[in-house]
C-alpha atoms as a PDB file:
ATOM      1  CA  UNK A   1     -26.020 181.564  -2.438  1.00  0.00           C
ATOM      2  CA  UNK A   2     -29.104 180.721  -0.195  1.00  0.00           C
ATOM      3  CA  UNK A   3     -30.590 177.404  -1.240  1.00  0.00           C
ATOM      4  CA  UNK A   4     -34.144 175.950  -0.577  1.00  0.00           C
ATOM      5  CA  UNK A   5     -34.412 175.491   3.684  1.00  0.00           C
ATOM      6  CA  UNK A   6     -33.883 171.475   5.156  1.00  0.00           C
ATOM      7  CA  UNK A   7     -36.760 172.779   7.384  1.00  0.00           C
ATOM      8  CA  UNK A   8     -40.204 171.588   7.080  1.00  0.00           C
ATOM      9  CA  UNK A   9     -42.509 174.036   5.461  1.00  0.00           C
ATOM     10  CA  UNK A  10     -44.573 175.672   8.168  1.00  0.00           C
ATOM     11  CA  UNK A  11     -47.723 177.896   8.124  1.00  0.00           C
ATOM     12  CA  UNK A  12     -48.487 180.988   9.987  1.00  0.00           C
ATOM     13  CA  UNK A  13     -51.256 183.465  11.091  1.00  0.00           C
ATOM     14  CA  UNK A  14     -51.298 186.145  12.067  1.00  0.00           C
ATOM     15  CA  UNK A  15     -54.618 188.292  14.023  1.00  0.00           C
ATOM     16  CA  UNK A  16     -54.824 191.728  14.305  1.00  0.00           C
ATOM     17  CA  UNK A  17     -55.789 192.105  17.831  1.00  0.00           C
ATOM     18  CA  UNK A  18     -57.930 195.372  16.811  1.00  0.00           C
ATOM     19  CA  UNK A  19     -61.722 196.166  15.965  1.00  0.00           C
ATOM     20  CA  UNK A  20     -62.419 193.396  17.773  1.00  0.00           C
ATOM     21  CA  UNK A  21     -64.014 191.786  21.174  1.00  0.00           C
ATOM     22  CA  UNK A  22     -61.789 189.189  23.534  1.00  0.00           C
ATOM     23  CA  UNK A  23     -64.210 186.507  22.936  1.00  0.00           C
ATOM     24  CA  UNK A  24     -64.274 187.083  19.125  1.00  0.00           C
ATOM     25  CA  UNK A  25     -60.343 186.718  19.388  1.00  0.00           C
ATOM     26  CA  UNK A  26     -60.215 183.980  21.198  1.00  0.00           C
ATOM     27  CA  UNK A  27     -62.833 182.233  18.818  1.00  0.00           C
ATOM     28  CA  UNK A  28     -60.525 183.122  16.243  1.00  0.00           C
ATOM     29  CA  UNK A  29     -57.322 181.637  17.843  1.00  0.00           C
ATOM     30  CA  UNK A  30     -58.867 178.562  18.828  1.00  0.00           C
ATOM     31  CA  UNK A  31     -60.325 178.136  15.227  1.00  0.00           C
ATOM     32  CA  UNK A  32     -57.190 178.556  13.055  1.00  0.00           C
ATOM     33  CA  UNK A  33     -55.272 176.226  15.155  1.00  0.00           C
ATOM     34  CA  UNK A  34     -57.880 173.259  15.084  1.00  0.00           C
ATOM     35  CA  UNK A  35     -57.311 174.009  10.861  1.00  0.00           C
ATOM     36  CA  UNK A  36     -54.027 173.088  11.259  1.00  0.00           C
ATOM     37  CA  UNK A  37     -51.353 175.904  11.679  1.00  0.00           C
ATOM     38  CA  UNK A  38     -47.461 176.013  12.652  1.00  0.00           C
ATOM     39  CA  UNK A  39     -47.942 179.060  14.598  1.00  0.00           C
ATOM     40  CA  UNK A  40     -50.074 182.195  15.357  1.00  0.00           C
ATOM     41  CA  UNK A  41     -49.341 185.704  16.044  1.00  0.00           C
ATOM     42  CA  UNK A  42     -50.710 189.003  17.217  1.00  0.00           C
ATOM     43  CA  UNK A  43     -48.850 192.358  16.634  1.00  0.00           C
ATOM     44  CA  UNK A  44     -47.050 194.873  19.723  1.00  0.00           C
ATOM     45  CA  UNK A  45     -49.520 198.079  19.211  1.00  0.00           C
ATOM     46  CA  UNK A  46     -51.311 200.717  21.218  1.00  0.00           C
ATOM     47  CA  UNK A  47     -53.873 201.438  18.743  1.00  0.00           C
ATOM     48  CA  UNK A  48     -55.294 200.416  15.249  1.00  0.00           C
ATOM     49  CA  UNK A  49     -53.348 200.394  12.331  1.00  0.00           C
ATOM     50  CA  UNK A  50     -56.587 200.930  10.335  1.00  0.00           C
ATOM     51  CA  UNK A  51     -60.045 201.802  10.265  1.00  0.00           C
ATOM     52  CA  UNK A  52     -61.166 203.757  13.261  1.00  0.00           C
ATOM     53  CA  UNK A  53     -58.206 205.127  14.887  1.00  0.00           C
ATOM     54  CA  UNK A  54     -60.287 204.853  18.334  1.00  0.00           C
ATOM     55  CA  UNK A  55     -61.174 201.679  17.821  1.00  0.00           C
ATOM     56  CA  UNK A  56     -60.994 198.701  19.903  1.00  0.00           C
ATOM     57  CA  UNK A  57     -57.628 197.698  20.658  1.00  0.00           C
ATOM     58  CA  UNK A  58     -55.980 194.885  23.107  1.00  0.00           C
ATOM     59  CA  UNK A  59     -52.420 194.696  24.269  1.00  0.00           C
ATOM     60  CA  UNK A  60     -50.322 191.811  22.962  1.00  0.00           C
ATOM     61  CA  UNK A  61     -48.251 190.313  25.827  1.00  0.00           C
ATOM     62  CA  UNK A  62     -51.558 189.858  27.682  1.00  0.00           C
ATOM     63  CA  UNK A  63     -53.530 188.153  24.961  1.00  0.00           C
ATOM     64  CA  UNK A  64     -50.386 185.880  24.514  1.00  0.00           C
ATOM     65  CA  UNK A  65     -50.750 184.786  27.752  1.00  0.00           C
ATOM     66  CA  UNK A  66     -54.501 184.141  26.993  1.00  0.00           C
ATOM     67  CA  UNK A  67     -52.935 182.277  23.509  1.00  0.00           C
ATOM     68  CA  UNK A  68     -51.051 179.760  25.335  1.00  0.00           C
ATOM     69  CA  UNK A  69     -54.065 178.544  27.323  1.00  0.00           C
ATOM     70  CA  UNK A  70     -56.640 178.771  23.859  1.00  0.00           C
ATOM     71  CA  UNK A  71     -53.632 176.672  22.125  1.00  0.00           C
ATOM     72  CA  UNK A  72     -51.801 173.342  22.835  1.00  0.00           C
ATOM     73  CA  UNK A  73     -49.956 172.480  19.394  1.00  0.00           C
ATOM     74  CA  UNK A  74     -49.360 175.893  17.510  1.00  0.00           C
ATOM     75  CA  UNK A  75     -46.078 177.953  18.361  1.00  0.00           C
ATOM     76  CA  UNK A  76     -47.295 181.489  19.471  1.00  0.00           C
ATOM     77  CA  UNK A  77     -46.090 184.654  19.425  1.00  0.00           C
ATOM     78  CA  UNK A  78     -46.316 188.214  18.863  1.00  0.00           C
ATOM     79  CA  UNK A  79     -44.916 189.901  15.278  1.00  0.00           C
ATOM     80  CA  UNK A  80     -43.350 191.815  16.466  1.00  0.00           C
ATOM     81  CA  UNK A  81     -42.902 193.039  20.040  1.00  0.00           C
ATOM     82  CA  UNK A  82     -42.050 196.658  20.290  1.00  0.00           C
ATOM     83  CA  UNK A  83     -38.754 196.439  22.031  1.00  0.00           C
ATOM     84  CA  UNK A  84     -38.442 199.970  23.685  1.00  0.00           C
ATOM     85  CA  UNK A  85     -41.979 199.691  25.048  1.00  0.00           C
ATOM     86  CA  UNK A  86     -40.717 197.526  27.989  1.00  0.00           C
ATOM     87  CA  UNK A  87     -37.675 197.181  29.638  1.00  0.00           C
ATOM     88  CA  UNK A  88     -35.953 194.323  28.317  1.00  0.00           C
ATOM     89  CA  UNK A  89     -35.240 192.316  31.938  1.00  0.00           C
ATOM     90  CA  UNK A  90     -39.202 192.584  32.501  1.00  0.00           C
ATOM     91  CA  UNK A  91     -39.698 190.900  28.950  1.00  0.00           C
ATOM     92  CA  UNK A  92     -37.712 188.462  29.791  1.00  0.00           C
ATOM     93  CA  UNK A  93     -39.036 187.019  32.211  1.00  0.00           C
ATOM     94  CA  UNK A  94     -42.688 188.206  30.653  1.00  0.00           C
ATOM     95  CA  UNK A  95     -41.498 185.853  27.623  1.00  0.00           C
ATOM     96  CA  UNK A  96     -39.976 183.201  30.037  1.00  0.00           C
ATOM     97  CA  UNK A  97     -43.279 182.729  31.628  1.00  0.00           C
ATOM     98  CA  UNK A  98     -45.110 182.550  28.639  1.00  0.00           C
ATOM     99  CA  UNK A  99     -42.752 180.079  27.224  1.00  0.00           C
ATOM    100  CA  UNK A 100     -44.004 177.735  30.900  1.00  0.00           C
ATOM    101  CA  UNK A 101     -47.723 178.519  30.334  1.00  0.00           C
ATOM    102  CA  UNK A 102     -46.999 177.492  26.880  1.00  0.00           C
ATOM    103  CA  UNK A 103     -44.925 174.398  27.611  1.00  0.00           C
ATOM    104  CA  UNK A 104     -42.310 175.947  25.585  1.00  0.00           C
ATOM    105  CA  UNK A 105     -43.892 176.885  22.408  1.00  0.00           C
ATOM    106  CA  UNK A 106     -43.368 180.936  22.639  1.00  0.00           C
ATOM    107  CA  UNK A 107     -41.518 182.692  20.289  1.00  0.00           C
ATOM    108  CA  UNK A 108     -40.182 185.918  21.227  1.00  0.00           C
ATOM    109  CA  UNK A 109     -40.902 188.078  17.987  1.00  0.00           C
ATOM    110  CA  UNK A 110     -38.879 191.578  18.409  1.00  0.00           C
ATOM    111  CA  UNK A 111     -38.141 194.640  16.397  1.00  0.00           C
ATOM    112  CA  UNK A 112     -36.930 197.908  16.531  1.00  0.00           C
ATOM    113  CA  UNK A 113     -40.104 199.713  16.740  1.00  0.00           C
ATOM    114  CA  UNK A 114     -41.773 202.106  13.888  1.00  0.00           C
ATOM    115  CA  UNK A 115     -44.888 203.294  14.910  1.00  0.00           C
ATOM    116  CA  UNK A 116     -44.811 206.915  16.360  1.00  0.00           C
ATOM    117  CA  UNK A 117     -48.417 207.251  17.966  1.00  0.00           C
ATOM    118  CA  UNK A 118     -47.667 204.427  20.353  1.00  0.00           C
ATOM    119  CA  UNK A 119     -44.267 206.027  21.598  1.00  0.00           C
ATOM    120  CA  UNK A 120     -46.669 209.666  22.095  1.00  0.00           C
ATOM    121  CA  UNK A 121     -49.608 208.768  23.921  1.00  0.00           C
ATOM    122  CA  UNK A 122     -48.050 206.263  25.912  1.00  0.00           C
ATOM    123  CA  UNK A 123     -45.035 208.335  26.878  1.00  0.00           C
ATOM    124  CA  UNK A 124     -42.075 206.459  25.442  1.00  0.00           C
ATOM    125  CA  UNK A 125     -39.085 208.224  23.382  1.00  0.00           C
ATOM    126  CA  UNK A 126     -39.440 207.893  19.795  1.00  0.00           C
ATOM    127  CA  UNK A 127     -35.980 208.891  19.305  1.00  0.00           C
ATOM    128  CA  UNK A 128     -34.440 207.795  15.806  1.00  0.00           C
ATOM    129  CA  UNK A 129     -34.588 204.849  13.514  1.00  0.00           C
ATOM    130  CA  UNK A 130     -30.783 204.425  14.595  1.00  0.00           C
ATOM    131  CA  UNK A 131     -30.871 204.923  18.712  1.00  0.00           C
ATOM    132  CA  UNK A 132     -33.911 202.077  18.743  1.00  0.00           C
ATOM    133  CA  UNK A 133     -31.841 199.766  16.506  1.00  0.00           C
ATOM    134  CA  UNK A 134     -29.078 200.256  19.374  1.00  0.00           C
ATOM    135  CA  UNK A 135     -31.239 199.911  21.806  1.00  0.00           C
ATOM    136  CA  UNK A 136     -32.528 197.033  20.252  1.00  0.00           C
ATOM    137  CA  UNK A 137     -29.044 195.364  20.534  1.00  0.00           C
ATOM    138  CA  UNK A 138     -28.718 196.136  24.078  1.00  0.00           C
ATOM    139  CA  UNK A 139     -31.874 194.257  24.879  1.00  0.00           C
ATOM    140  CA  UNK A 140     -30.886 191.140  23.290  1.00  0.00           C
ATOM    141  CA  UNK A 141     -28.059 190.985  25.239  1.00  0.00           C
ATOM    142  CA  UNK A 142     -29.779 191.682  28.525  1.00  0.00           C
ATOM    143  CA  UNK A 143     -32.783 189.085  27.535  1.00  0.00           C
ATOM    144  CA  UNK A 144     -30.271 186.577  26.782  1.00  0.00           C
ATOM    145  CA  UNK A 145     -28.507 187.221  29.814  1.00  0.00           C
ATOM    146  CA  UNK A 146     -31.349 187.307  32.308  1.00  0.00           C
ATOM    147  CA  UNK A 147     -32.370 183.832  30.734  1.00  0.00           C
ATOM    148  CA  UNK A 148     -29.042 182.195  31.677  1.00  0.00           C
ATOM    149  CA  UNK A 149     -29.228 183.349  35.432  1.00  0.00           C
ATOM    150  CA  UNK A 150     -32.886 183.885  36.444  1.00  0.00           C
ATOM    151  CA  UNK A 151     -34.674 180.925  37.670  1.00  0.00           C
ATOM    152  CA  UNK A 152     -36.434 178.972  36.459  1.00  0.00           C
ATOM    153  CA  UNK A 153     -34.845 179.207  33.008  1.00  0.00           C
ATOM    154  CA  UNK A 154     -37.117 178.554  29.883  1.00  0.00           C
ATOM    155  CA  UNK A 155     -38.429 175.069  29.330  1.00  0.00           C
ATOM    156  CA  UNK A 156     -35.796 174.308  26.521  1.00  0.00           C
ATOM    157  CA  UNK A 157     -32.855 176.744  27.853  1.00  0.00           C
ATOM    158  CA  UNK A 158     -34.012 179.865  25.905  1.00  0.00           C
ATOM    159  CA  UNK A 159     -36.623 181.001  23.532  1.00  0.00           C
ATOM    160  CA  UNK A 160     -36.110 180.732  20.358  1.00  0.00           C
ATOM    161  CA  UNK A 161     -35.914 185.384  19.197  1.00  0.00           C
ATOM    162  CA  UNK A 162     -37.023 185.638  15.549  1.00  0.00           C
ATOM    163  CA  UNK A 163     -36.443 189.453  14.487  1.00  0.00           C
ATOM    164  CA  UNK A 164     -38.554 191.213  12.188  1.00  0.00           C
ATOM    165  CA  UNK A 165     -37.318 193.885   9.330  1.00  0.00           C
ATOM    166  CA  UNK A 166     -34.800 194.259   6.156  1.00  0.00           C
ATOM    167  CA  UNK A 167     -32.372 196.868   6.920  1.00  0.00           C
ATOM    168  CA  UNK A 168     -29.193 195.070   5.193  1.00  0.00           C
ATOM    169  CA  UNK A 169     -26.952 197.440   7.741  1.00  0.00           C
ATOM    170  CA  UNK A 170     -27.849 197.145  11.017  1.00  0.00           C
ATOM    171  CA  UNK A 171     -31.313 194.923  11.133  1.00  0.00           C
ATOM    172  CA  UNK A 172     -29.915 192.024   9.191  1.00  0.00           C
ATOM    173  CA  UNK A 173     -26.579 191.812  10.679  1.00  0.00           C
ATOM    174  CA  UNK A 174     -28.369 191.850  14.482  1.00  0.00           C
ATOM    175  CA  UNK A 175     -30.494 189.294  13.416  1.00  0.00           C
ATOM    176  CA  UNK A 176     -27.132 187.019  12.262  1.00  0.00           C
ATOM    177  CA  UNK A 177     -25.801 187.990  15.922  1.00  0.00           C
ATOM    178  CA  UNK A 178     -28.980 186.750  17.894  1.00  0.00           C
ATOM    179  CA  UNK A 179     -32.132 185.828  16.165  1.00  0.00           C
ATOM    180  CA  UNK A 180     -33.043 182.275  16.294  1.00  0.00           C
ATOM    181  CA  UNK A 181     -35.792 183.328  13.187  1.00  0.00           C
ATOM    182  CA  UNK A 182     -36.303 186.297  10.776  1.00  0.00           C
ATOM    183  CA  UNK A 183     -39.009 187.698   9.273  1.00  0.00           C
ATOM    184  CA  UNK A 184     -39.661 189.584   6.260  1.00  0.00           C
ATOM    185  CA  UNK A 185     -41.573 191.417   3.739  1.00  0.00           C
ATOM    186  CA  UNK A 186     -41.192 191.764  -0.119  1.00  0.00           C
ATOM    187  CA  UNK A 187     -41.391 189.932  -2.851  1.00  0.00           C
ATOM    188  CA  UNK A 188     -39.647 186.591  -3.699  1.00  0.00           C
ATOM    189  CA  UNK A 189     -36.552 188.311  -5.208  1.00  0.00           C
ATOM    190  CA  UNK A 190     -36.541 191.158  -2.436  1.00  0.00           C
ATOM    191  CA  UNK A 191     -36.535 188.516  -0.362  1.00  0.00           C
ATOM    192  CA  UNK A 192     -33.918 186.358  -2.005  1.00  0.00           C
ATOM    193  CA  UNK A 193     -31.939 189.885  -1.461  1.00  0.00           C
ATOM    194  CA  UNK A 194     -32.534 189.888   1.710  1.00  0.00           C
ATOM    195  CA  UNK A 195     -31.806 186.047   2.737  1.00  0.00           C
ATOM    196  CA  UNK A 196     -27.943 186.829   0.719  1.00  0.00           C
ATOM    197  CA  UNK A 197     -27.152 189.426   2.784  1.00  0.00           C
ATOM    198  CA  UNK A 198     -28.288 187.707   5.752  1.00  0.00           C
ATOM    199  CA  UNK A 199     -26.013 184.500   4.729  1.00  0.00           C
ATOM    200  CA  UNK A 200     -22.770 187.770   4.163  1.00  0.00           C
ATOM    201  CA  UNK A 201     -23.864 188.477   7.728  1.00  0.00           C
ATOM    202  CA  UNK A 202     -23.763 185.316   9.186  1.00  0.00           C
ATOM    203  CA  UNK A 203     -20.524 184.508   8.057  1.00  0.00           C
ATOM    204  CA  UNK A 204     -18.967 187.552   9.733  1.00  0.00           C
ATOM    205  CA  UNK A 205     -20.759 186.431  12.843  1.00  0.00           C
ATOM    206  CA  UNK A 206     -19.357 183.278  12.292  1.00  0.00           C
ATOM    207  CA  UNK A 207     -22.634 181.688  12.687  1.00  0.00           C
ATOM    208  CA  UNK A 208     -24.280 178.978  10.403  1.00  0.00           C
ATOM    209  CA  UNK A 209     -26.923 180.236   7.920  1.00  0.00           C
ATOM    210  CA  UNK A 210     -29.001 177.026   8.359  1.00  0.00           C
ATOM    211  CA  UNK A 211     -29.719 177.741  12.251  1.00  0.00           C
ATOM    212  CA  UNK A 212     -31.747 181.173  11.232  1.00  0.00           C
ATOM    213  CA  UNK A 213     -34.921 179.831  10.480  1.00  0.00           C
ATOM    214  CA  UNK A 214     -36.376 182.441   7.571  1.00  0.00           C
ATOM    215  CA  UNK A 215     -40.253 183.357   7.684  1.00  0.00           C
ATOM    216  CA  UNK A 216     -41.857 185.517   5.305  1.00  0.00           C
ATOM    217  CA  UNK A 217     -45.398 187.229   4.852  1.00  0.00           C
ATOM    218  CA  UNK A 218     -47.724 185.646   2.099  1.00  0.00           C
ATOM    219  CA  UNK A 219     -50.576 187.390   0.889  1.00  0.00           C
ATOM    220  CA  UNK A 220     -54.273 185.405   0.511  1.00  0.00           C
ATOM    221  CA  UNK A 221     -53.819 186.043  -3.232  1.00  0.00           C
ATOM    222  CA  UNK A 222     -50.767 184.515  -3.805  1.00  0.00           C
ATOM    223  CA  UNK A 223     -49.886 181.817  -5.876  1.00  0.00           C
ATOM    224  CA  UNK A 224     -48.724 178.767  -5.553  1.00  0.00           C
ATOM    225  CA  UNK A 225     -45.670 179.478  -7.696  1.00  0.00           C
ATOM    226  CA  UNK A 226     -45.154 182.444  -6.072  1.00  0.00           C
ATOM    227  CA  UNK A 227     -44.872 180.571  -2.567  1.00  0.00           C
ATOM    228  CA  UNK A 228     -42.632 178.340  -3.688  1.00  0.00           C
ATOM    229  CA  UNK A 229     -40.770 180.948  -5.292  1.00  0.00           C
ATOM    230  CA  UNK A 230     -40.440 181.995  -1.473  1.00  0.00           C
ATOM    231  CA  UNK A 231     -39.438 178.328  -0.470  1.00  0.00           C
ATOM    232  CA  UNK A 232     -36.829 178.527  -3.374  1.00  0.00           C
ATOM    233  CA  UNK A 233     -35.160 181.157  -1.558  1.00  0.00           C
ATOM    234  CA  UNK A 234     -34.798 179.371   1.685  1.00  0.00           C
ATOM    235  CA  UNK A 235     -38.427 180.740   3.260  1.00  0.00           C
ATOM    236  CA  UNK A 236     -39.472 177.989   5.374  1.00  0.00           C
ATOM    237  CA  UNK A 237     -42.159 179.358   6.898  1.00  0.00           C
ATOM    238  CA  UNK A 238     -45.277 181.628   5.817  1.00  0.00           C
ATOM    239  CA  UNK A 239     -47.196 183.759   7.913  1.00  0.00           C
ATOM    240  CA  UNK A 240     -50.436 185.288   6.429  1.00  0.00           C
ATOM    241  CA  UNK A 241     -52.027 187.895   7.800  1.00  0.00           C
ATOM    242  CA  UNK A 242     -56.216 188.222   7.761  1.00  0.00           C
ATOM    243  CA  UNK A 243     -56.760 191.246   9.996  1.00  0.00           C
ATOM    244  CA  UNK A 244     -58.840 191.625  12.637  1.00  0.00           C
ATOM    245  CA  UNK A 245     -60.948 188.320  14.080  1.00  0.00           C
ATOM    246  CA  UNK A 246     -64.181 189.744  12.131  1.00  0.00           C
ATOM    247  CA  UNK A 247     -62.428 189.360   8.515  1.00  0.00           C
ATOM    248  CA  UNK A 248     -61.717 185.324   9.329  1.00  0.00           C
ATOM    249  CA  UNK A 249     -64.618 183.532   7.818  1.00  0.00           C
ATOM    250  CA  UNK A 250     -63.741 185.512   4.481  1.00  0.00           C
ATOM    251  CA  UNK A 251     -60.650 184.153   4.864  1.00  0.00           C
ATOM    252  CA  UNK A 252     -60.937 180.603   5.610  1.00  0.00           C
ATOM    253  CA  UNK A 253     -61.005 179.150   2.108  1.00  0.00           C
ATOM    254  CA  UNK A 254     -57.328 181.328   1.411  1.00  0.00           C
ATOM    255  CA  UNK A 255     -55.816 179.575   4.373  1.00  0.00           C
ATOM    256  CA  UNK A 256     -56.919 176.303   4.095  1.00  0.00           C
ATOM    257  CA  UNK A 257     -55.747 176.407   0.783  1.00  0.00           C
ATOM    258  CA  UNK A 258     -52.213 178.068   2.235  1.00  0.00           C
ATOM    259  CA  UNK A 259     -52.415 174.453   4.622  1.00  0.00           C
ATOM    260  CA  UNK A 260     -52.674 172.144   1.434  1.00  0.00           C
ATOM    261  CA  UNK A 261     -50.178 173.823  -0.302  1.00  0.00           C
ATOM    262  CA  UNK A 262     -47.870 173.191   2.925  1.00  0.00           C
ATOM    263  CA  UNK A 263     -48.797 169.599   2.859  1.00  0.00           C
ATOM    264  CA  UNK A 264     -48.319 168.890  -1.059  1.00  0.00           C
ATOM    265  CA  UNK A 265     -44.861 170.482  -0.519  1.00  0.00           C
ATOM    266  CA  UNK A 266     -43.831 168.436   2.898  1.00  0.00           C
ATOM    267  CA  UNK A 267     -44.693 165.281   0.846  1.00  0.00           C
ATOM    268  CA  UNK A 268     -42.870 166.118  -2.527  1.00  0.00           C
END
């Protein structure tokens, strides 16, 4: 059975990079960390995922670049990176220079890939949920790889892979095989579901349970019991999500209440 994580309790957010201007972005990024978070994200899309479906719209690897320069405390990454939308030596060494700009506080989020419109306009096989879960596989294993021989090698030897998505059949048991981190999305006893199968996994990957650090997404309405209902499960991390740069000042008072909720909890 999973029990509560020996990791500190971390905070997360993560900005839509869409409907928005650079500046206003980089306002954002610059804003959340001096509040105090563990990390910030961005997401791997072509286009919006709401509102106007031609609206603004900036690509992720770029603006982490940009987030390593705004930042000089918070980890940073993107949640998650499309894997099939680049070939997997070229992110390596996209996500090992990154990790330099960053002095080593990248984290290489990567999924399978969902969103069809992307894989259309831009040209890229949509295939099946199955063949980009493969695929998936085989770009761990060349990332990996190219990390070992390519020079220079990331700050700390690698960087650390968290892997975003459920699937107790083929998501969960890559993660067990390569992830560093997972990320999910449910409830606290979806979740709890999740994290067991994940442990099952582990074990036939002979790998320890405790070095998969598990991240979840919270909600600005949740409760306090509900996050530690999260943290009861082995969560040790939780990533909220505000939107787009514009929605942020609305926001604030949910996330600085998210921060003092991490605090209480590192000093119980």
């Amino acid at each position: 059975m999973t029990q509560q994580s020996t990791h500190p309790i971390k905070v997360g957010v993560q900005i839509h990079p869409q409907h928005t201007t650079y500046k206003d972005f980089a306002d954002a990024v610059r804003r959340v960390e001096d509040l105090g978070v563990d990390s910030i994200w961005n997401w791997d899309h072509f286009f919006p995922l709401s509102g106007d479906p031609q609206g603004n719209h900036f690509e992720s690897w770029t603006l982490l670049t940009a987030m390593a320069t705004l930042t000089t405390r918070a980890q940073i990454g993107c949640l998650v990176t499309g894997n099939t939308y680049r070939n997997p030596a070229l992110l390596s060494n996209m996500a090992k220079t990154v990790d330099h700009i960053s002095d080593g506080r990248l984290i290489l989020g990567i999924g399978a890939g969902w969103f069809e419109r992307d894989y259309k306009e831009y040209g890229y096989d949509f295939g099946t949920a199955g063949s980009r879960l493969a695929a998936l596989e085989e770009s761990l294993v060349t990332i990996k790889h190219r990390w070992e021989i390519d020079r220079p090698k990331p700050i700390h030897g690698s960087v650390p892979i968290l892997i975003g998505g459920g699937g107790e059949k083929k998501t969960l048991r890559i993660t067990a095989k390569y992830a560093d981190m997972w990320n999910g999305l449910g409830d606290p006893e979806t979740i709890k579901q999740k994290m067991q199968v994940l442990d099952e996994w582990c074990a036939k990957e002979d790998r320890n349970p405790s070095d998969i650090e598990r991240t979840v997404i919270t909600k600005a309405g949740d409760s306090d019991e509900t996050r530690d209902a999260f943290i009861s499960t082995g969560v040790s991390q939780l990533i909220i999500g505000p939107g787009a740069p514009q929605d942020l000042p609305a926001f604030f008072p949910a996330l600085e209440q998210l921060i003092r909720w991490r605090d209480s909890r590192n000093k119980a």
